[in-house]
N, C-alpha and C. Protein backbone atom coordinates (compact mmCIF):
# COMPACT_ATOMS: atom_id res chain seq x y z
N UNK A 1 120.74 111.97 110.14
CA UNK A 1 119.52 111.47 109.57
C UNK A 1 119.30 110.06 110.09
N UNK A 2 117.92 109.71 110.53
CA UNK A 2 118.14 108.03 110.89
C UNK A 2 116.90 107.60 110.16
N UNK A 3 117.68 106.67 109.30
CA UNK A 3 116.83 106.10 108.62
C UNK A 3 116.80 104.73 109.35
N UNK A 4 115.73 103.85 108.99
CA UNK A 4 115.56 102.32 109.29
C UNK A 4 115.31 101.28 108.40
N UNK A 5 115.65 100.19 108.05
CA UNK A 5 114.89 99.57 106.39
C UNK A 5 114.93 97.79 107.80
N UNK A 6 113.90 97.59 107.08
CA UNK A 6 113.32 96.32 107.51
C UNK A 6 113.54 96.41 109.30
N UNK A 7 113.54 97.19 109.85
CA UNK A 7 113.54 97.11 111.25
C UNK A 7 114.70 97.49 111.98
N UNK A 8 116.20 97.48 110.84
CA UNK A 8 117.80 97.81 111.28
C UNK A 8 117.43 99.28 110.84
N UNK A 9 118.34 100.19 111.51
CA UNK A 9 118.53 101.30 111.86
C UNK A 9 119.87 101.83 110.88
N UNK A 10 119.72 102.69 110.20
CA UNK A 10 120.79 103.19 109.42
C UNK A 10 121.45 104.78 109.88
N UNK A 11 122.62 105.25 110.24
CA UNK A 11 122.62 106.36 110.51
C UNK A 11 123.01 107.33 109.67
N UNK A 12 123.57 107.39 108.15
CA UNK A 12 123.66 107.94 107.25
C UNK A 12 122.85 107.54 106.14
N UNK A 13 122.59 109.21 105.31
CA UNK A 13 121.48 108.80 104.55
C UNK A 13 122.49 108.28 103.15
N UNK A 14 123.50 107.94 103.28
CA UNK A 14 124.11 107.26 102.04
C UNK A 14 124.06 106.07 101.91
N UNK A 15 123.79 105.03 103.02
CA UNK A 15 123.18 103.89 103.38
C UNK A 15 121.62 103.39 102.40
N UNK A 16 121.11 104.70 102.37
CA UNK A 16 119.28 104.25 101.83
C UNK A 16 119.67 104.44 100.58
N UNK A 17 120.73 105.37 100.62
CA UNK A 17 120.77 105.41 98.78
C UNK A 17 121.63 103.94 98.16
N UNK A 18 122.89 103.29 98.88
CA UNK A 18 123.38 102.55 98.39
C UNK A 18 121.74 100.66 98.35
N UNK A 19 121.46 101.44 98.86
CA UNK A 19 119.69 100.45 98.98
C UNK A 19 119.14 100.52 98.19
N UNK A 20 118.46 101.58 98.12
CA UNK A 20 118.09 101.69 96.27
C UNK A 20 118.88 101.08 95.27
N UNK A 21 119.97 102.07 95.18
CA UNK A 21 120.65 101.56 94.02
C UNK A 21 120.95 100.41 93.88
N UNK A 22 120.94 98.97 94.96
CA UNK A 22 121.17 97.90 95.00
C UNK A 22 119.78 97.13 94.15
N UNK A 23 118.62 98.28 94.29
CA UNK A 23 117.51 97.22 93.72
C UNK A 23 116.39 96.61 94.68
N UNK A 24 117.25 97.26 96.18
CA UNK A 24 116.35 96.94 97.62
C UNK A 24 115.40 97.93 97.69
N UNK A 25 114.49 97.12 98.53
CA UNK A 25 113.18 98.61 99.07
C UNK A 25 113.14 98.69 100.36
N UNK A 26 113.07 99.79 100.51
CA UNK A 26 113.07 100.08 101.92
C UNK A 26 111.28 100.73 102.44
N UNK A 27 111.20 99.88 103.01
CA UNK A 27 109.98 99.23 104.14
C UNK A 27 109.83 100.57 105.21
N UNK A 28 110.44 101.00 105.55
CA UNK A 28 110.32 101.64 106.72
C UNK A 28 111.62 103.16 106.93
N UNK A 29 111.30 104.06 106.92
CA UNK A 29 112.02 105.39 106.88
C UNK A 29 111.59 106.05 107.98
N UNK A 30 112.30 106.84 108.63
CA UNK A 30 112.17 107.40 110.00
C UNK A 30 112.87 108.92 109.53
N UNK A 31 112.28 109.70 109.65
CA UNK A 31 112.71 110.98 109.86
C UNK A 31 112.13 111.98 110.63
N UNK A 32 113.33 112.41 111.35
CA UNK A 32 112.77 113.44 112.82
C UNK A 32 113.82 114.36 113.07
N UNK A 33 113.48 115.19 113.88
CA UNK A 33 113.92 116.74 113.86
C UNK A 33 113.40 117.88 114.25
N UNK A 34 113.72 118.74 114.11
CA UNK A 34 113.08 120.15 113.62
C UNK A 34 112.78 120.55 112.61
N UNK A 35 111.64 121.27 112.48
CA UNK A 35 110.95 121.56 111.23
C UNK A 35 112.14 121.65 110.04
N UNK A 36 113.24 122.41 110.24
CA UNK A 36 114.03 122.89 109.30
C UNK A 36 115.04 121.47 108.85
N UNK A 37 115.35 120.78 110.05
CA UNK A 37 115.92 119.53 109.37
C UNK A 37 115.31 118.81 108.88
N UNK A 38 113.40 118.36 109.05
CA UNK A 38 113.08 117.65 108.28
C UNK A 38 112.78 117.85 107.72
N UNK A 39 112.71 119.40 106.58
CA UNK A 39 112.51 119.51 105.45
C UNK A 39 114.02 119.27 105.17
N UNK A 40 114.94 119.63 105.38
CA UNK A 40 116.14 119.34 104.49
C UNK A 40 116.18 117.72 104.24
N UNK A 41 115.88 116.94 105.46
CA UNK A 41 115.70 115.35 104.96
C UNK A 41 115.41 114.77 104.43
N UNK A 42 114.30 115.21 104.30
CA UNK A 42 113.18 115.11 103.17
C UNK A 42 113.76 115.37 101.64
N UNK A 43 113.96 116.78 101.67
CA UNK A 43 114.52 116.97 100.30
C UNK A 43 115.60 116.68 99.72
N UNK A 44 116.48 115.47 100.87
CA UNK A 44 117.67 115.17 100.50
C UNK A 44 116.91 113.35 100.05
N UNK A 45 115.77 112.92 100.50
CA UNK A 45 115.11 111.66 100.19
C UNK A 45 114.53 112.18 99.02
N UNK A 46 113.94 112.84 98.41
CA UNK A 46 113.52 113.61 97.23
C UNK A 46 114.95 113.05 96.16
N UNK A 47 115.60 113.75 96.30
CA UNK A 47 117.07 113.64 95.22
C UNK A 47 116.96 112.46 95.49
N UNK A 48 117.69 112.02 96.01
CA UNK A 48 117.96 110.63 96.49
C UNK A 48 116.85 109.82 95.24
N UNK A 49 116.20 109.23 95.51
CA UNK A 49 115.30 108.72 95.03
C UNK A 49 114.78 108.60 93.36
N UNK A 50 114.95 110.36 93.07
CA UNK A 50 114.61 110.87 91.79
C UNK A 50 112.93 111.25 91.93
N UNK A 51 112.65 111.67 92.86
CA UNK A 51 111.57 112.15 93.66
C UNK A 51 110.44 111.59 93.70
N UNK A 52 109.24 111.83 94.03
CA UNK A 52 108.17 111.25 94.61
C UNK A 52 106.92 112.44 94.60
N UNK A 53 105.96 111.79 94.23
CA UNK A 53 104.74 112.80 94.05
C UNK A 53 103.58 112.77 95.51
N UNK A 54 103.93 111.84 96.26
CA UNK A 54 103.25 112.07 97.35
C UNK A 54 103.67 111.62 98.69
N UNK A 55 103.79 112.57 99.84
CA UNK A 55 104.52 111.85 101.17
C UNK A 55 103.66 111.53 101.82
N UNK A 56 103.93 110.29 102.58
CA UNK A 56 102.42 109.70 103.49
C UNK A 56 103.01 109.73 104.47
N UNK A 57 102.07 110.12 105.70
CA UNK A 57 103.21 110.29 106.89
C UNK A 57 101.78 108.98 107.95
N UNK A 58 102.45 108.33 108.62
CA UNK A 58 102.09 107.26 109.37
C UNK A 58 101.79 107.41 110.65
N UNK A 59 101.21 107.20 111.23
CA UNK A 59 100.95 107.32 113.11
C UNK A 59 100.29 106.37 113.69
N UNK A 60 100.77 106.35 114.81
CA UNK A 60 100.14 105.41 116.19
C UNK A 60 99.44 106.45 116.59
N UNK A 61 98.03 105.42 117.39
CA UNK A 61 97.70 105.68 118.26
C UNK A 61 98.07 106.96 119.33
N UNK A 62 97.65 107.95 119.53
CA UNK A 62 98.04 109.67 120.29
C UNK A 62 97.50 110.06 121.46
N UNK A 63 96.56 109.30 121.55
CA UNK A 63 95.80 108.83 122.24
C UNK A 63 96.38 109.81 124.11
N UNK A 64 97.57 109.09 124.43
CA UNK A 64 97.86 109.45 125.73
C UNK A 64 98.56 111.18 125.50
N UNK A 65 98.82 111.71 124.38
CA UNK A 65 99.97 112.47 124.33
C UNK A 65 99.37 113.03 122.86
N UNK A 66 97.84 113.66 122.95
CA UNK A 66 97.37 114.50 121.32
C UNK A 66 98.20 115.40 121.74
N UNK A 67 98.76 116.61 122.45
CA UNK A 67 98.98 117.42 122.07
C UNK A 67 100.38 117.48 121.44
N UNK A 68 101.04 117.13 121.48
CA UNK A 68 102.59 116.45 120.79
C UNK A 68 102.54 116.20 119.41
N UNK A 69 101.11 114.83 118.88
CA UNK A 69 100.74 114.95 117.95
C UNK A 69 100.23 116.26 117.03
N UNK A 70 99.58 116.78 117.70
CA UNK A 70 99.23 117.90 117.15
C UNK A 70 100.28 118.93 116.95
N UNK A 71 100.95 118.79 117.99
CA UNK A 71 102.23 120.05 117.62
C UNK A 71 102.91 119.61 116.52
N UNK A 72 103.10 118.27 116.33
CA UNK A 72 103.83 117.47 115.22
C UNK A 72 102.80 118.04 113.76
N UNK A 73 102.25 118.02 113.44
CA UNK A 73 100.99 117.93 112.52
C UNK A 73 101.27 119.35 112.19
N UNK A 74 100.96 120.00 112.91
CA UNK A 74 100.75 121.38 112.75
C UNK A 74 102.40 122.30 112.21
N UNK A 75 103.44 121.56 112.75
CA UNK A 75 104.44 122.10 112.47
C UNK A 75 104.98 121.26 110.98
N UNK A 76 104.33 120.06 110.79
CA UNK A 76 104.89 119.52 109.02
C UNK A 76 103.89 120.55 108.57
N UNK A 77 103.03 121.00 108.07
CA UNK A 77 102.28 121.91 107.82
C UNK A 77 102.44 123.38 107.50
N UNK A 78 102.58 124.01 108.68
CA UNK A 78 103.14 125.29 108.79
C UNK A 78 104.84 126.11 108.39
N UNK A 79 105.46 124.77 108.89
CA UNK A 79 106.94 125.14 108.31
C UNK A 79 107.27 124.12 107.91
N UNK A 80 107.53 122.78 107.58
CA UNK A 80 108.24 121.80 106.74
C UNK A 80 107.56 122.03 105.04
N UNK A 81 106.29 121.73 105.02
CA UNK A 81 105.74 121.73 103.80
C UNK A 81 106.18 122.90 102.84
N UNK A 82 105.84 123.74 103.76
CA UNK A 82 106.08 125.34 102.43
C UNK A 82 107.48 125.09 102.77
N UNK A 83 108.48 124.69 102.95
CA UNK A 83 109.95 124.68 102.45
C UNK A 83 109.98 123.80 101.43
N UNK A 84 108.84 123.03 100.98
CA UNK A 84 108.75 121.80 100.07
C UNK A 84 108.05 121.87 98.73
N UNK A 85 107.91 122.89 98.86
CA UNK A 85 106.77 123.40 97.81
C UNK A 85 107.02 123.51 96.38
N UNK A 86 108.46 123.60 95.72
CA UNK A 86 108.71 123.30 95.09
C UNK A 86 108.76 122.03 94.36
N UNK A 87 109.24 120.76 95.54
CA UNK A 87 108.79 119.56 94.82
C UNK A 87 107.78 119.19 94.50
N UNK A 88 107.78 118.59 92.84
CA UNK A 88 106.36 118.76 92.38
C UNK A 88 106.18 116.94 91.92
N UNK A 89 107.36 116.27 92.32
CA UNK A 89 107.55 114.85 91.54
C UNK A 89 107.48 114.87 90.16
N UNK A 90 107.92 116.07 89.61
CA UNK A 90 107.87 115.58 88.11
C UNK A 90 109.58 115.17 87.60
């Protein structure tokens, strides 16, 4: 999993949790993969956390390279989300 908080790079996700629990916020989260790992990432940032009612996902500029974007888009969508569907943030 690679997470990032303020710009440093973390490579276990037990790192973001000992962050939280410290009382820190983390600024900046990076998660990437395949559809199937980033739903498991996800739903391991879900626990983690004590969950969350809405994911915002961020982008640059695609400009040179839509179709990537789009494959990206289309695949949180098609297979990450409905593995997610259960989380409801309550």
């Amino acid at each position: 999993m690679q997470f990032s908080h303020r710009g440093g790079a973390f490579g276990q996700g037990r790192l973001v949790g000992d962050i939280i629990a410290a009382g820190s916020r983390v600024d900046n989260l990076w998660i990437v993969g395949s559809p199937d790992t980033v739903a498991r990432k996800l739903r391991d940032v879900y626990e983690m956390v004590g969950g969350f009612g809405t994911l915002l996902w961020l982008t640059f500029d695609h400009s040179e390279n839509r179709e990537s974007y789009e494959k990206a888009m289309r695949l949180m969508a098609t297979e990450v989300m409905p593995q997610l569907a259960d989380l409801t943030g309550e």
